[in-house]
N, C-alpha and C. Protein backbone atom coordinates (compact mmCIF):
# COMPACT_ATOMS: atom_id res chain seq x y z
N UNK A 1 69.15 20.29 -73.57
CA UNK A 1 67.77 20.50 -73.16
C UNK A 1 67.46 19.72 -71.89
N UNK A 2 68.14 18.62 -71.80
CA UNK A 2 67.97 17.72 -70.40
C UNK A 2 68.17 18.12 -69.41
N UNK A 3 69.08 19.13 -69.96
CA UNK A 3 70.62 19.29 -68.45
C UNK A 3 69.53 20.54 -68.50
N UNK A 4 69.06 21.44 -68.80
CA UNK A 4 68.28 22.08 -68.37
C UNK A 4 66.76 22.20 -67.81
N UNK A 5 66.56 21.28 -68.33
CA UNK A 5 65.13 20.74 -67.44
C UNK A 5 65.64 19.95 -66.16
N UNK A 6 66.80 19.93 -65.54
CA UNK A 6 66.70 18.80 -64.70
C UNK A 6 67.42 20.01 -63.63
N UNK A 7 68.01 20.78 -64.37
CA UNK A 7 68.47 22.10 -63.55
C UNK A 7 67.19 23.00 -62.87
N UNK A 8 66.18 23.35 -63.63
CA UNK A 8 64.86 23.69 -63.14
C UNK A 8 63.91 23.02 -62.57
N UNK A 9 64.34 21.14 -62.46
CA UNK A 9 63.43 20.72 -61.59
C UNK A 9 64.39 20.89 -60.51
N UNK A 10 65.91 20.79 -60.13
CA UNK A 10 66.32 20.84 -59.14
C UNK A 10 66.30 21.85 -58.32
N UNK A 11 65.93 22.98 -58.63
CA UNK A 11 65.87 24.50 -58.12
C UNK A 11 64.65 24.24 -57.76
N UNK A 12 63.78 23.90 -58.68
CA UNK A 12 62.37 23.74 -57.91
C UNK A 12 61.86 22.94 -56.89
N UNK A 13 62.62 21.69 -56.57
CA UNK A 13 62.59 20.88 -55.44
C UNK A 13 63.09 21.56 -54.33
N UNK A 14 64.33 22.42 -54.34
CA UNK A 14 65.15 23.07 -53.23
C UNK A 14 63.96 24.67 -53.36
N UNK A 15 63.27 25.14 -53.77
CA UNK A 15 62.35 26.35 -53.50
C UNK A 15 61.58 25.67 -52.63
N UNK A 16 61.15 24.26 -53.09
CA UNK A 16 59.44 23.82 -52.37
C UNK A 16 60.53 23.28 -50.89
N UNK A 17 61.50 22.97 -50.95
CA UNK A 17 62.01 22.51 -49.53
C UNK A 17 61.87 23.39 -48.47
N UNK A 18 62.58 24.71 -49.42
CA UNK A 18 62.68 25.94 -48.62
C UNK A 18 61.19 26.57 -47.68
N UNK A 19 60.63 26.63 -48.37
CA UNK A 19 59.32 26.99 -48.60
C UNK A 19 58.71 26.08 -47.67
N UNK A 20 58.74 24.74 -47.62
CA UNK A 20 58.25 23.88 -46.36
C UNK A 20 58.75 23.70 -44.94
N UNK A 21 59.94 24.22 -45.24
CA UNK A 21 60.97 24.60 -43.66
C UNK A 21 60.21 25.89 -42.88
N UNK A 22 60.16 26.81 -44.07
CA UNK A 22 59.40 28.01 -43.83
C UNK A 22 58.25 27.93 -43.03
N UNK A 23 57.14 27.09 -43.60
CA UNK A 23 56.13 26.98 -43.17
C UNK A 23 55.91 26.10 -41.96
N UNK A 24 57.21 24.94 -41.75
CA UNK A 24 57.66 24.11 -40.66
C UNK A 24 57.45 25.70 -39.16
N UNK A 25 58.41 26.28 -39.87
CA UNK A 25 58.89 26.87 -38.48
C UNK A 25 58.22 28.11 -38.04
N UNK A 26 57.25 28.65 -39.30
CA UNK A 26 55.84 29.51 -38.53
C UNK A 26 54.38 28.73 -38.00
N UNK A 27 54.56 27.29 -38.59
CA UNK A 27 53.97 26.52 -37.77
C UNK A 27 53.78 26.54 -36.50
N UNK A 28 55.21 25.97 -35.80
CA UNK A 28 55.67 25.96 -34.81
C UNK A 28 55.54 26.93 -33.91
N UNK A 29 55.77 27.86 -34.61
CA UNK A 29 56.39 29.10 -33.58
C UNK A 29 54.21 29.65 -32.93
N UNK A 30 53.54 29.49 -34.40
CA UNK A 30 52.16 29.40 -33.54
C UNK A 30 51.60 28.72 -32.90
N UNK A 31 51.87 27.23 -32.88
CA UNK A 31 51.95 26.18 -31.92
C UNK A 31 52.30 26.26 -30.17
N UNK A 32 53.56 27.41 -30.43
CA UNK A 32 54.06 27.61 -28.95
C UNK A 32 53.35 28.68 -28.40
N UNK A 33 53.07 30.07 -29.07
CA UNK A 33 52.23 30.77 -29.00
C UNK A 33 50.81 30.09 -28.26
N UNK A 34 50.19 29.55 -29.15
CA UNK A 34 48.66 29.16 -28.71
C UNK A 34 48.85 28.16 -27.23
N UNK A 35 50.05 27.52 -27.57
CA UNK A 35 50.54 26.63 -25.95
C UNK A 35 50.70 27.37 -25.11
N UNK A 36 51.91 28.08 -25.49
CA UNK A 36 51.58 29.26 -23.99
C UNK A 36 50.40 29.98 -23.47
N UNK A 37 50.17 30.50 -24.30
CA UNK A 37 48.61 31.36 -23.80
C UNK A 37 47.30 30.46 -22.94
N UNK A 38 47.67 29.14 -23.64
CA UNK A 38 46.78 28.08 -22.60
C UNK A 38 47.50 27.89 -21.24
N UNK A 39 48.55 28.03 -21.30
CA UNK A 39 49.33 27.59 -19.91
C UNK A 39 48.88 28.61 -19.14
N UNK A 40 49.05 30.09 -19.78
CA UNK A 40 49.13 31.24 -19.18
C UNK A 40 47.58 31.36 -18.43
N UNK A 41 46.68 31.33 -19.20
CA UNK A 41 45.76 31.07 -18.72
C UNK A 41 45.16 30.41 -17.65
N UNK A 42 45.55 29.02 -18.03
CA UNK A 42 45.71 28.59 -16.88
C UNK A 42 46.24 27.85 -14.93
N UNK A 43 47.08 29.04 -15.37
CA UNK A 43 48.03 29.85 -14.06
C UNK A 43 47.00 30.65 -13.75
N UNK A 44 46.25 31.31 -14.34
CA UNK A 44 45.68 32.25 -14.06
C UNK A 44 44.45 32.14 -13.21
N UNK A 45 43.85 31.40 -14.13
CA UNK A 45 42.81 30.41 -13.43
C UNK A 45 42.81 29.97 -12.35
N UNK A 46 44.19 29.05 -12.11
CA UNK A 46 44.47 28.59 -10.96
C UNK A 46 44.94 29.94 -9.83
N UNK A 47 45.25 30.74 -9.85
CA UNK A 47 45.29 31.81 -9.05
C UNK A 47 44.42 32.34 -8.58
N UNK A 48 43.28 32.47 -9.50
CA UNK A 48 42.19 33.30 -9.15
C UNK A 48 41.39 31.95 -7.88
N UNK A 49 41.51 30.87 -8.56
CA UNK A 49 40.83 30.11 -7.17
C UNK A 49 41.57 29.86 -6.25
N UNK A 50 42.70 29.95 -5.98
CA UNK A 50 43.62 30.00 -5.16
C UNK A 50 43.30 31.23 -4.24
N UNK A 51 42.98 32.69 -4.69
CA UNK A 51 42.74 33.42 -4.24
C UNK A 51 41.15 33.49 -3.44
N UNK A 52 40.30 32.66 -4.33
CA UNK A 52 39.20 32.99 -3.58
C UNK A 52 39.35 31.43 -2.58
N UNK A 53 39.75 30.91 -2.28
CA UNK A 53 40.01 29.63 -1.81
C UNK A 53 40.68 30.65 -0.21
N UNK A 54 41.77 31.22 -0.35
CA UNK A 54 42.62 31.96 0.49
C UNK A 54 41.56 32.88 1.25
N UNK A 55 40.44 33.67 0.21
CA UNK A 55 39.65 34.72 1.34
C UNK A 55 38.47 33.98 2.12
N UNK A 56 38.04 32.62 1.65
CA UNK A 56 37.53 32.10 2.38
C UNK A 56 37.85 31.55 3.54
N UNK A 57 38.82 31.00 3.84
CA UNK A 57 39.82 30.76 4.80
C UNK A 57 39.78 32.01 5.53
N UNK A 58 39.93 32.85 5.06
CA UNK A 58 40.33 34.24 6.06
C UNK A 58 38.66 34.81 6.51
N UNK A 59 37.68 33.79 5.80
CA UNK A 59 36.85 34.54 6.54
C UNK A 59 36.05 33.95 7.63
N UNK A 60 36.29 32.76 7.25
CA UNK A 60 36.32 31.59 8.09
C UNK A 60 36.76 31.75 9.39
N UNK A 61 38.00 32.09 9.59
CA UNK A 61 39.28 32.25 10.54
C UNK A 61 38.29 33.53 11.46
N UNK A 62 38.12 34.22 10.71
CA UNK A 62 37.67 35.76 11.36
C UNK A 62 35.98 35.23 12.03
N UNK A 63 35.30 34.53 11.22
CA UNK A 63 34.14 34.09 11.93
C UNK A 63 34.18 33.01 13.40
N UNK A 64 35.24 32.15 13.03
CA UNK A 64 35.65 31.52 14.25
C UNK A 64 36.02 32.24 15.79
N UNK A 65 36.73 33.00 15.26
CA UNK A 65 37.59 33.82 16.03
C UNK A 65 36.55 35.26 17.03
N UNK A 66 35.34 35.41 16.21
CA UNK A 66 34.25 36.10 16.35
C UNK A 66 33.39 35.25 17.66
N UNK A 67 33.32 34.38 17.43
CA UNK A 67 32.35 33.12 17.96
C UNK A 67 33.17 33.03 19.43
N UNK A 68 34.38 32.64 19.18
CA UNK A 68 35.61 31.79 20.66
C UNK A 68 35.51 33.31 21.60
């Protein structure tokens, strides 16, 4: 009766291990997900002012150039 209760707690320690690796590594994997999408974002971000940063310059350039 021992050897069998100690057989079903040991299966049951190695299920809940399993089971926490499991949940370790869909953790993770949404962790990198939600990280990237912030990065991505903000590339994006930074582009878009990059871009309006760039047409100001160009309009700048063209008003100068209007004036000389």
């Amino acid at each position: 009766m021992s050897v069998l209760l100690e057989t079903r707690r040991r299966r049951l320690l190695l299920t809940l291990r399993l089971v926490m690796i499991y949940y370790e590594e869909a953790l993770s994997t949404v962790l990198l997900k939600v990280i990237s999408r912030a990065i991505m974002e903000e590339i994006n971000g930074s582009w878009s002012r990059i871009s309006a940063a760039l047409q100001a310059v160009s309009l700048l350039e063209s008003e100068c150039a209007s004036v000389v």
